[in-house]
Protein backbone atom coordinates (compact mmCIF):
# COMPACT_ATOMS: atom_id res chain seq x y z
CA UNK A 1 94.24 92.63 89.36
CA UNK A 2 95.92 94.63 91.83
CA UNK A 3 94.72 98.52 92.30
CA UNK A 4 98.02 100.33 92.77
CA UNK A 5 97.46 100.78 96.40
CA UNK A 6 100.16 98.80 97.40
CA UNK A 7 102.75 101.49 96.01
CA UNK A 8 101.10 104.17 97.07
CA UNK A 9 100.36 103.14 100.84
CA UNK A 10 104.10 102.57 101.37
CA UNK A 11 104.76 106.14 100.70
CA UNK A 12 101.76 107.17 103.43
CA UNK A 13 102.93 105.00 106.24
CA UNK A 14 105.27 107.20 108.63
CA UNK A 15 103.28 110.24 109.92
CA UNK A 16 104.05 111.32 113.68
CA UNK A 17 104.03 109.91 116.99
CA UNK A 18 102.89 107.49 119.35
CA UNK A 19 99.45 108.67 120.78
CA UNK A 20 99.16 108.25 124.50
CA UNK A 21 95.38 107.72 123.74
CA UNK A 22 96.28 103.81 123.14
CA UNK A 23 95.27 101.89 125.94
CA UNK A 24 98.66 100.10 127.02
CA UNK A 25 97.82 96.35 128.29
CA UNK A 26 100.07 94.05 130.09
CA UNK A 27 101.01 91.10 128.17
CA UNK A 28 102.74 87.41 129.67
CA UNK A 29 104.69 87.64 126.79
CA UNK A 30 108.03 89.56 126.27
CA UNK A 31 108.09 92.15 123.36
CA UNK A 32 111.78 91.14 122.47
CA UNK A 33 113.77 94.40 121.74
CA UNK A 34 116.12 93.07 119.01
CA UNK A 35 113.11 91.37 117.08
CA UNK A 36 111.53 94.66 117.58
CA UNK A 37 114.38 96.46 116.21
CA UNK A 38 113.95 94.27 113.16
CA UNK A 39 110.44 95.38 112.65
CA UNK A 40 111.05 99.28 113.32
CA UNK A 41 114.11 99.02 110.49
CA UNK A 42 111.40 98.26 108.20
CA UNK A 43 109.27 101.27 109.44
CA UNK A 44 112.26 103.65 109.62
CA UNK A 45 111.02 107.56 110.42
CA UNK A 46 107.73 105.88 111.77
CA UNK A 47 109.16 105.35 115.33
CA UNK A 48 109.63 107.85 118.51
CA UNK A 49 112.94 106.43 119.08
CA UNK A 50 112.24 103.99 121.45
CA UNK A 51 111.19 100.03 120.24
CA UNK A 52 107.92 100.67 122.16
CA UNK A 53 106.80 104.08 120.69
CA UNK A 54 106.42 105.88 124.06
CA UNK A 55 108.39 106.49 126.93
CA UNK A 56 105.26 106.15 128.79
CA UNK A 57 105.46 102.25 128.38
CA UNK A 58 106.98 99.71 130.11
CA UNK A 59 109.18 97.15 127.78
CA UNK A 60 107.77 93.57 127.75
CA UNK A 61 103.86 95.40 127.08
CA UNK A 62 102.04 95.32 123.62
CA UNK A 63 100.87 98.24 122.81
CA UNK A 64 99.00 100.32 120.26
CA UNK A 65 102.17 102.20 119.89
CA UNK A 66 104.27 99.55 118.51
CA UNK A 67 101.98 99.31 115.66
CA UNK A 68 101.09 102.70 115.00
CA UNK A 69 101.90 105.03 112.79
CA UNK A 70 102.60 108.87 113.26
CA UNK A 71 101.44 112.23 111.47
CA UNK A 72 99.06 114.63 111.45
CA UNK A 73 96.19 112.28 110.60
CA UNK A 74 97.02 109.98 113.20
CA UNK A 75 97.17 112.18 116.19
CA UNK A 76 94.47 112.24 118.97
CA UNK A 77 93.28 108.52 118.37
CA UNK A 78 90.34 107.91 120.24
CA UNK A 79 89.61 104.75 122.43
CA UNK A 80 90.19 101.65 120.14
CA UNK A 81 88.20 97.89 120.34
CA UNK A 82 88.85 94.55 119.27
CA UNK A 83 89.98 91.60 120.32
CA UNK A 84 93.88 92.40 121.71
CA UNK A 85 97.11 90.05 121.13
CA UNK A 86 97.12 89.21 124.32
CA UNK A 87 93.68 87.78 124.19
CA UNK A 88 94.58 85.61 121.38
CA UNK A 89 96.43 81.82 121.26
CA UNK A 90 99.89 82.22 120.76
CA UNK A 91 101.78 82.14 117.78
CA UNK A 92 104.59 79.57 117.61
CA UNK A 93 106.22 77.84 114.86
CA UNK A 94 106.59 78.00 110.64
CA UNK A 95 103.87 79.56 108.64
CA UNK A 96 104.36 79.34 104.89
CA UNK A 97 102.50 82.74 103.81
CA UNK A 98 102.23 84.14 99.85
CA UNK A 99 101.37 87.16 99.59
CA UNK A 100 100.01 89.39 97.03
CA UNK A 101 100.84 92.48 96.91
CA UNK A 102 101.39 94.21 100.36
CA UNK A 103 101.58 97.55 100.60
CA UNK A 104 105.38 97.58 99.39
CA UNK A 105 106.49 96.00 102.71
CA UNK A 106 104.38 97.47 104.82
CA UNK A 107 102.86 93.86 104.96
CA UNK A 108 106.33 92.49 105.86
CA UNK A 109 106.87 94.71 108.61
CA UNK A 110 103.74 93.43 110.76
CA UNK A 111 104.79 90.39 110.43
CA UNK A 112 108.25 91.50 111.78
CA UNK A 113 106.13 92.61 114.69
CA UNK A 114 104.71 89.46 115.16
CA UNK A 115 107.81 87.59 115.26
CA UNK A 116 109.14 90.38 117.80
CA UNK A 117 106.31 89.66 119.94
CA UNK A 118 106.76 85.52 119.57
CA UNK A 119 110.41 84.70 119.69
CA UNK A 120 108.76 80.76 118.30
CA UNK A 121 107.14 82.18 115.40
CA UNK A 122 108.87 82.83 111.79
CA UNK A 123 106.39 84.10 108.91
CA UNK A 124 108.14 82.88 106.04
CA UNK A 125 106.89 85.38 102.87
CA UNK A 126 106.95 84.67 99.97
CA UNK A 127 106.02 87.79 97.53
CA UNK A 128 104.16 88.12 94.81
CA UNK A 129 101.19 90.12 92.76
CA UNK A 130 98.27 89.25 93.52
CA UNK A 131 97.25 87.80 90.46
CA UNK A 132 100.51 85.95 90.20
CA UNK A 133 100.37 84.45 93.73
CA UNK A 134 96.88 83.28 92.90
CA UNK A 135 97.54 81.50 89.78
CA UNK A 136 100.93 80.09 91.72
CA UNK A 137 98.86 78.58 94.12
CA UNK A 138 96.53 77.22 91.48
CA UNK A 139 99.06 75.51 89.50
CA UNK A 140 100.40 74.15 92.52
CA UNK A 141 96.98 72.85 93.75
CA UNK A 142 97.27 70.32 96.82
CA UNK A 143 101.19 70.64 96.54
CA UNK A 144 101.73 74.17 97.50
CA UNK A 145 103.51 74.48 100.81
CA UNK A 146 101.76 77.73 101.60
CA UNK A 147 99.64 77.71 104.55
CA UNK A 148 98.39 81.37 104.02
CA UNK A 149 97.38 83.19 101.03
CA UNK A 150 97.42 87.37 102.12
CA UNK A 151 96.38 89.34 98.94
CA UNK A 152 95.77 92.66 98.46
CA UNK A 153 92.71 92.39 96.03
CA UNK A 154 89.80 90.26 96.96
CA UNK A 155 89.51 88.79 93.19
CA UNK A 156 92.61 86.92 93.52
CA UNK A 157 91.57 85.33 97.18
CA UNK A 158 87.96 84.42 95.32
CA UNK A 159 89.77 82.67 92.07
CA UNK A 160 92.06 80.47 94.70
CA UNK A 161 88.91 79.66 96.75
CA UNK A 162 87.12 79.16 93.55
CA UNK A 163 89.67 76.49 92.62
CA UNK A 164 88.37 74.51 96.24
CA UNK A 165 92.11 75.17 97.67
CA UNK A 166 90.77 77.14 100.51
CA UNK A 167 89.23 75.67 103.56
CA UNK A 168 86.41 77.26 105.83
CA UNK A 169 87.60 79.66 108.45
CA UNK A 170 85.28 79.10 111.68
CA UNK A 171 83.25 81.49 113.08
CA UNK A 172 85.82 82.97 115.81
CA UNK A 173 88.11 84.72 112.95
CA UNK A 174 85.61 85.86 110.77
CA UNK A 175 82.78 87.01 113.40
CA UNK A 176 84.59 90.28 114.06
CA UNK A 177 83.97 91.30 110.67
CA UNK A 178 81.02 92.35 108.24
CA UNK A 179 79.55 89.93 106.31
CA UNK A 180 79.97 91.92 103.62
CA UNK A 181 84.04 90.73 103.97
CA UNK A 182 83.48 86.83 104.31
CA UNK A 183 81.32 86.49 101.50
CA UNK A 184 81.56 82.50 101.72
CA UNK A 185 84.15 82.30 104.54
CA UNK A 186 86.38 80.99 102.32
CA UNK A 187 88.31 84.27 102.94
CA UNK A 188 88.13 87.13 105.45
CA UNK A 189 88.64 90.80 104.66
CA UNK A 190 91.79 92.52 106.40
CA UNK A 191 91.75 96.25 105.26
CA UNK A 192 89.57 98.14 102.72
CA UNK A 193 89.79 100.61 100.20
CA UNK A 194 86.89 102.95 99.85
CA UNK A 195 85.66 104.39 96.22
CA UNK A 196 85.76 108.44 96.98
CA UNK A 197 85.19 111.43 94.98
CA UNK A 198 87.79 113.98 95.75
CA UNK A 199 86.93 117.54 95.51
CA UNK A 200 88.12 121.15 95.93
CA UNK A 201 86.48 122.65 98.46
CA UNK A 202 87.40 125.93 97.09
CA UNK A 203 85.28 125.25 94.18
CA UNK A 204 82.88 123.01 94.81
CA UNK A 205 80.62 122.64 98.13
CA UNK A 206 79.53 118.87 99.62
CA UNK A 207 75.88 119.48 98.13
CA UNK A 208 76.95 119.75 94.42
CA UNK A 209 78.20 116.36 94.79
CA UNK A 210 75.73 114.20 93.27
CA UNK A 211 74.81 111.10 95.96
CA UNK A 212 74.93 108.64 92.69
CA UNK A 213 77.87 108.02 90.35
CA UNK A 214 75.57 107.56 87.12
CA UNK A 215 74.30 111.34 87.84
CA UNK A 216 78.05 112.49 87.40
CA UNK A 217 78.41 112.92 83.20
CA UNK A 218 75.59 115.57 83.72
CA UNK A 219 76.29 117.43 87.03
CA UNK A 220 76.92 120.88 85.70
CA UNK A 221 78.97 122.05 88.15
CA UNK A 222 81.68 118.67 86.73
CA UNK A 223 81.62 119.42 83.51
CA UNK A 224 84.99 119.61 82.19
CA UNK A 225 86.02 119.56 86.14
CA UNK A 226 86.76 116.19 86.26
CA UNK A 227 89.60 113.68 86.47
CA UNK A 228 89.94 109.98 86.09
CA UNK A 229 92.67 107.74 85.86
CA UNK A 230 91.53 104.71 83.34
CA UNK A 231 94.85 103.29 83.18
CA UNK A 232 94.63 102.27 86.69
CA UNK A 233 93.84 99.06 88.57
CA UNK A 234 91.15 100.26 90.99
CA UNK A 235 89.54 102.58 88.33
CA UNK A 236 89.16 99.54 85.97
CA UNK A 237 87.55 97.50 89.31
CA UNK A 238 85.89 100.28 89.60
CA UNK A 239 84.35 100.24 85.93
CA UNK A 240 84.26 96.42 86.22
CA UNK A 241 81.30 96.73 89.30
CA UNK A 242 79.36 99.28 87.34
CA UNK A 243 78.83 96.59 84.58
CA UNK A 244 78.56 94.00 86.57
CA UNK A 245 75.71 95.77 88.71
CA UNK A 246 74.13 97.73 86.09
CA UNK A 247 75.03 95.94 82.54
CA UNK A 248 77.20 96.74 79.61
CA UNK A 249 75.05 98.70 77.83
CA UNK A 250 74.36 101.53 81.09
CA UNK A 251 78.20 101.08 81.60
CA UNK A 252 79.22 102.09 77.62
CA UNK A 253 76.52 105.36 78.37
CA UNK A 254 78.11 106.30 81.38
CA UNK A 255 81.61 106.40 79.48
CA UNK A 256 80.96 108.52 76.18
CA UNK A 257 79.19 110.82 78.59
CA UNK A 258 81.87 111.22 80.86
CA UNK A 259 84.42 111.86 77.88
CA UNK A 260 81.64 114.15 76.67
CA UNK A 261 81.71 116.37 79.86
CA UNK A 262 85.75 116.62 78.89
CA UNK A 263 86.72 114.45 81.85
CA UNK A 264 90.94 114.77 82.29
CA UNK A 265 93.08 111.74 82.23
CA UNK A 266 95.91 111.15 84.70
CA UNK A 267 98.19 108.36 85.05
CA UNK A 268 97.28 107.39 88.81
CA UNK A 269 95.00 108.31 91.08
CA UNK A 270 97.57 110.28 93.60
CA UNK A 271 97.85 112.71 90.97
CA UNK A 272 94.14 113.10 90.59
CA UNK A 273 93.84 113.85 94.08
CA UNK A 274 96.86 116.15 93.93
CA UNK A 275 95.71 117.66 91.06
CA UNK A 276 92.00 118.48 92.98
CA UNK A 277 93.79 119.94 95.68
CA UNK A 278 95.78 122.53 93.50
CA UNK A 279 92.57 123.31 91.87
CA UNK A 280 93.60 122.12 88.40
CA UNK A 281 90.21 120.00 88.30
CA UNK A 282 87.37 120.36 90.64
CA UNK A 283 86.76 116.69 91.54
CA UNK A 284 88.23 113.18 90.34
CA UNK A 285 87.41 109.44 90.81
CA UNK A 286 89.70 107.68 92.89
CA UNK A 287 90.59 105.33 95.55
CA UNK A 288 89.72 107.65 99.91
CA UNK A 289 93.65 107.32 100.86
CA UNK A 290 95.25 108.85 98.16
CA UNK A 291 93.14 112.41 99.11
CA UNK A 292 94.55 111.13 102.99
CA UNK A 293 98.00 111.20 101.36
CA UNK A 294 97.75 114.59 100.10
CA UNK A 295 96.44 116.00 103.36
CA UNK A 296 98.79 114.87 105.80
CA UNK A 297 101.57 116.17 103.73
CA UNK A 298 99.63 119.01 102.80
CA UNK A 299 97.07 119.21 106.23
CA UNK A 300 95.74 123.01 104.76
CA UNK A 301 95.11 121.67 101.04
CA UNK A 302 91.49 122.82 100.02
CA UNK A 303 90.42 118.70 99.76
CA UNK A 304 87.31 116.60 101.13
CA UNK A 305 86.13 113.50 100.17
CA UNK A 306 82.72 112.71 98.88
CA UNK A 307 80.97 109.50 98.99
CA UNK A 308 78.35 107.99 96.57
CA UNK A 309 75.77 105.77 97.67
CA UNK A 310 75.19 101.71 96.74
CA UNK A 311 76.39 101.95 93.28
CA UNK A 312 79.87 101.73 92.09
CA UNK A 313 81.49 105.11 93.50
CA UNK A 314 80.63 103.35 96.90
CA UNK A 315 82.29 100.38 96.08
CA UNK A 316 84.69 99.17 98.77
CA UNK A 317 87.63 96.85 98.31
CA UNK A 318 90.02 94.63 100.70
CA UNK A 319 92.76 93.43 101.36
CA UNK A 320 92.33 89.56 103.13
CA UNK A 321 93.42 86.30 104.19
CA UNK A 322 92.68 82.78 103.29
CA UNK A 323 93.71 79.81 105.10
CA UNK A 324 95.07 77.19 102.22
CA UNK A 325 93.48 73.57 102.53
CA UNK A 326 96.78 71.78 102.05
CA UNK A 327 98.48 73.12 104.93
CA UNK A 328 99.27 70.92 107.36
CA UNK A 329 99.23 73.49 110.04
CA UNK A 330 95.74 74.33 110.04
CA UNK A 331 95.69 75.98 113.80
CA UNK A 332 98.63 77.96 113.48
CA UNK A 333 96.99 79.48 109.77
CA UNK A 334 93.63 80.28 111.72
CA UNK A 335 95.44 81.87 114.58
CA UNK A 336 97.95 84.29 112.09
CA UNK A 337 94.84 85.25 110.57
CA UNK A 338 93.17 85.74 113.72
CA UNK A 339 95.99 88.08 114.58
CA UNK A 340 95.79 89.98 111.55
CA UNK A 341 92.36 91.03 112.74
CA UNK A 342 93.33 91.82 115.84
CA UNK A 343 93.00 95.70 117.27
CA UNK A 344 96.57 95.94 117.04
CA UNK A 345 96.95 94.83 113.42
CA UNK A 346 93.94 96.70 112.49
CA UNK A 347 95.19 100.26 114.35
CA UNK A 348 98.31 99.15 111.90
CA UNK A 349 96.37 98.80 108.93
CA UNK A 350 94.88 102.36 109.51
CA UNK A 351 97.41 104.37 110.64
CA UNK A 352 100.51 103.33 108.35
CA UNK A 353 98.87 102.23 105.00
CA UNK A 354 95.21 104.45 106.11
CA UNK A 355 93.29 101.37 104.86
CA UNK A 356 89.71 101.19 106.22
CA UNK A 357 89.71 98.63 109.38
CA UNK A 358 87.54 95.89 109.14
CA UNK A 359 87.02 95.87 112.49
CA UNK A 360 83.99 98.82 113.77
CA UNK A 361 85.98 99.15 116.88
CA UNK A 362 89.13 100.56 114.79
CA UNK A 363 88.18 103.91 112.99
CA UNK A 364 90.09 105.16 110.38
CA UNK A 365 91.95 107.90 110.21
CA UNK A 366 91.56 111.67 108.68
CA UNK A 367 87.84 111.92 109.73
CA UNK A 368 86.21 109.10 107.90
CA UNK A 369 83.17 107.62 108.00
CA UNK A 370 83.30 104.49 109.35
CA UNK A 371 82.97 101.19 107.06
CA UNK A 372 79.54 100.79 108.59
CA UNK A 373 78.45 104.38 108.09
CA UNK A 374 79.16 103.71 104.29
CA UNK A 375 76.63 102.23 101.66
CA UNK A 376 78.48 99.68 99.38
CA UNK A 377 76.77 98.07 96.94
CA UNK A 378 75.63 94.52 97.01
CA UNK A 379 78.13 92.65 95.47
CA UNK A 380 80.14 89.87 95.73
CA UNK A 381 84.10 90.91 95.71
CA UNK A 382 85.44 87.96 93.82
CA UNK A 383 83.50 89.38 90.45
CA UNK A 384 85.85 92.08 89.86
CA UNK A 385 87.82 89.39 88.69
CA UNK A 386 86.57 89.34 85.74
CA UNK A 387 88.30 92.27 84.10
CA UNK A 388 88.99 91.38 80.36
CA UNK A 389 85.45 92.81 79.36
CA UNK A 390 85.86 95.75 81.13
CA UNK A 391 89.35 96.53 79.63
CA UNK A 392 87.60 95.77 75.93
CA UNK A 393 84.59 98.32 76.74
CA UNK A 394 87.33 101.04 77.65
CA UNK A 395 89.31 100.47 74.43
CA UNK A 396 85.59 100.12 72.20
CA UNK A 397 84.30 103.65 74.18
CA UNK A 398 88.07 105.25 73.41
CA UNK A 399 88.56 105.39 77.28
CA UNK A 400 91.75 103.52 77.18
C-alpha cells in the first residue's frame, strides 16, 4: 500500500542552511535546548550548528529554522503562511500515535521537535507500514490505545475510517486544507506526492510532452524513450486510478501500448529519474520528488518535470492524520493534528522530505507548481486501496 516514498524522502532531507527569509516569531513558550538536541540528532547534517538554525535567533523563539531543511532547493524561501505554533493550544500530555510509514524517521524527528518545544508532551510512536498499522488498528477495533493514526498512504487512513474507528475532525483542523484532502473528514491530508513526468531537457522540450497520460503510448517523440517502474508502490496506485477513472478495459490498452512503444523497466522510481537525467531514457513515470532528489545533488542535471492534466499522471497522493474514536484524549489528538498542519510542520514537510504542503501558504520547493496550480483528477483517495486487480491486470498484460 505504501509508495516507496518513505525510503526515498529520508535520503532527501538534509540540504543547506537556515534561510533568514523565515519570519522569526516570539513564542511564551521555551524551545528547550536539550529536547532540541534530541530532535537535531535525528536530523544530523541538516542543522547550522546551533539548536535554532541561525545565529540570527534568539533561544526560547520558534522558528522556521528549527524545522527546516537545507540545500540548494531550499535556499531563498519566500514569505511563508499558516497558522504558527504559537497560535495554536498547547500540547501537553501522552498521545498514543501509529504510524505508517514515515519517511524513515523523518516523521519521528518532528515529533522530537514537538516535544522540544512542550517539555509536557511525549508522542509515543509506535511504527509500522501503512497497511500493517491499518489492519492493527482494525483488529484491535474499540481496544486500540492509539489516539492517532499518521500514515503515509491515504488508502490505509480510508480502510480504518471505513471500519467507523475514526471520529470527525471539526472544521478548525481541516479548514486550512483542500477539500480535495478531507474527503469525508474522517482524515486530513498532511503532505502530498505529485504524479510527474520526468524528462531530459536535452532531448525533449516542455511542448512534446503530451498534457494527457493516455496520449503517451503514441507520442513519437517517447517511443522507446520511456521508463517505468511497475514493481513499485506508487506506479501500481498510479495504474490503480487509471482503472478506476477510466475502466479496465482503457487501462489493459494503455499497457500493451506502452510495452509496444518499448517502454524500459527500472526497479524504483529514483532510478528512473536518474536515469532521465543521464539521458539513458528521455522521460519516465514517477513520483515529482525523486526528479527534486536528483537535482539538488545534481543542481546542473538536464531534468524538468512535466505535469499531466485530470487524469492519472496528475494524480496526487498524501500523507495524513486521523484522530481514532477510542481515544480517550480526544482534544489533545485534534490539537497534534492541528500542529501537524501548522506552517512550521508544513515548511518541514517541504523542505526535508520535499512533499507537497497542504497548506497554499507553504510552497514547495525546487520551483513547483503549487498544489492548487495542479489539476488532479476527481477521485476519492481511499480507492487506491483496492490494488489486487490492478496487480492481476499487470501480470495478465505481462507488465509485471
Amino acid at each position: 500500500m505504501t509508495d516507496g516514498a518513505p525510503n526515498s524522502d529520508a535520503d532527501a532531507g538534509c540540504v543547506g542552511r537556515a534561510d533568514p527569509v523565515g519570519t522569526v516569531r516570539r513564542s511564551r513558550r521555551r524551545f528547550l535546548a536539550a529536547a532540541g538536541a534530541a530532535g537535531t540528532a535525528g536530523l544530523a547534517g541538516c542543522s547550522s550548528g546551533s539548536p535554532f538554525g541561525s545565529s540570527t535567533e534568539t533561544p526560547g523563539e520558534v522558528s522556521f529554522s528549527d524545522f527546516r531543511g537545507s540545500g540548494p532547493l531550499v535556499e531563498s524561501r519566500p514569505p511563508l503562511e499558516g497558522t504558527r505554533i504559537e497560535d495554536l493550544p498547547e500540547l501537553s500530555g501522552e498521545l498514543d500515535v501509529y504510524l505508517g510509514g514515515g519517511e524513515s524517521g523523518l516523521y519521528r524527528d518532528l515529533v522530537s521537535l514537538f516535544e522540544g518545544i512542550y517539555p509536557d508532551f511525549t508522542g509515543r510512536i509506535r511504527a509500522y507500514g501503512a497497511a500493517e498499522a491499518a489492519n492493527t488498528i482494525v483488529t484491535e477495533g474499540e481496544s486500540t490505545p492509539a489516539d492517532v493514526f499518521w500514515s503515509v498512504d491515504a488508502g490505509s487512513l480510508g480502510a480504518v475510517a471505513a471500519e467507523g474507528l475514526t471520529a470527525t475532525l471539526p472544521d478548525e483542523v481541516v479548514e486550512p486544507v483542500p477539500d480535495t484532502f478531507h474527503p469525508d473528514g474522517q482524515w486530513v491530508g498532511t503532505a502530498g506526492r505529485a504524479r510527474a513526468v520526468p524528462y531530459n531537457t536535452d532531448q525533449l522540450s516542455a511542448d512534446q510532452i503530451p498534457d494527457t497520460v493516455m496520449d503517451f503510448p503514441g507520442a513519437a517523440p517517447l517511443g522507446g524513450a520511456m521508463g517505468w517502474a511497475p514493481t513499485y508502490g506508487a506506479f501500481q496506485a498510479f495504474v490503480t486510478a487509471m482503472r478506476v477513472l477510466v475502466g479496465r478495459d482503457r487501462t489493459e490498452r494503455w499497457l500493451r501500448g506502452m510495452l509496444d512503444a518499448g517502454v524500459s523497466e527500472y526497479q524504483d522510481e529514483f532510478l528512473v529519474s536518474n536515469a532521465v537525467a543521464e539521458g539513458e531514457i528521455a522521460a519516465g513515470f514517477a513520483n515529482h520528488y525523486y526528479a527534486l532528489r536528483v537535482r539538488s545533488s545534481r543542481p546542473d542535471a538536464p531534468l524538468d518535470l512535466a505535469f499531466t492534466s485530470g487524469d492519472a499522471g496528475a494524480l496526487i497522493n498524501v500523507a495524513g492524520a486521523a484522530q481514532l474514536a477510542p481515544s480517550d484524549d480526544e482534544e489533545l489528538a485534534r490539537n497534534f493534528i492541528r500542529h501537524l498542519l501548522s506552517a512550521e510542520a508544513q515548511e518541514f514537510f517541504a523542505t526535508r522530505t520535499y512533499a507537497y504542503p497542504t497548506i497554499p501558504g507553504i510552497p514547495p520547493v525546487g520551483g513547483l507548481p503549487t498544489i492548487d496550480e495542479l489539476d488532479p483528477p476527481e477521485l476519492d483517495l481511499t480507492e487506491l486501496s483496492d490494488v489486487q486487480p490492478t496487480l492481476e491486470l499487470l501480470r495478465e498484460t505481462g507488465v509485471l
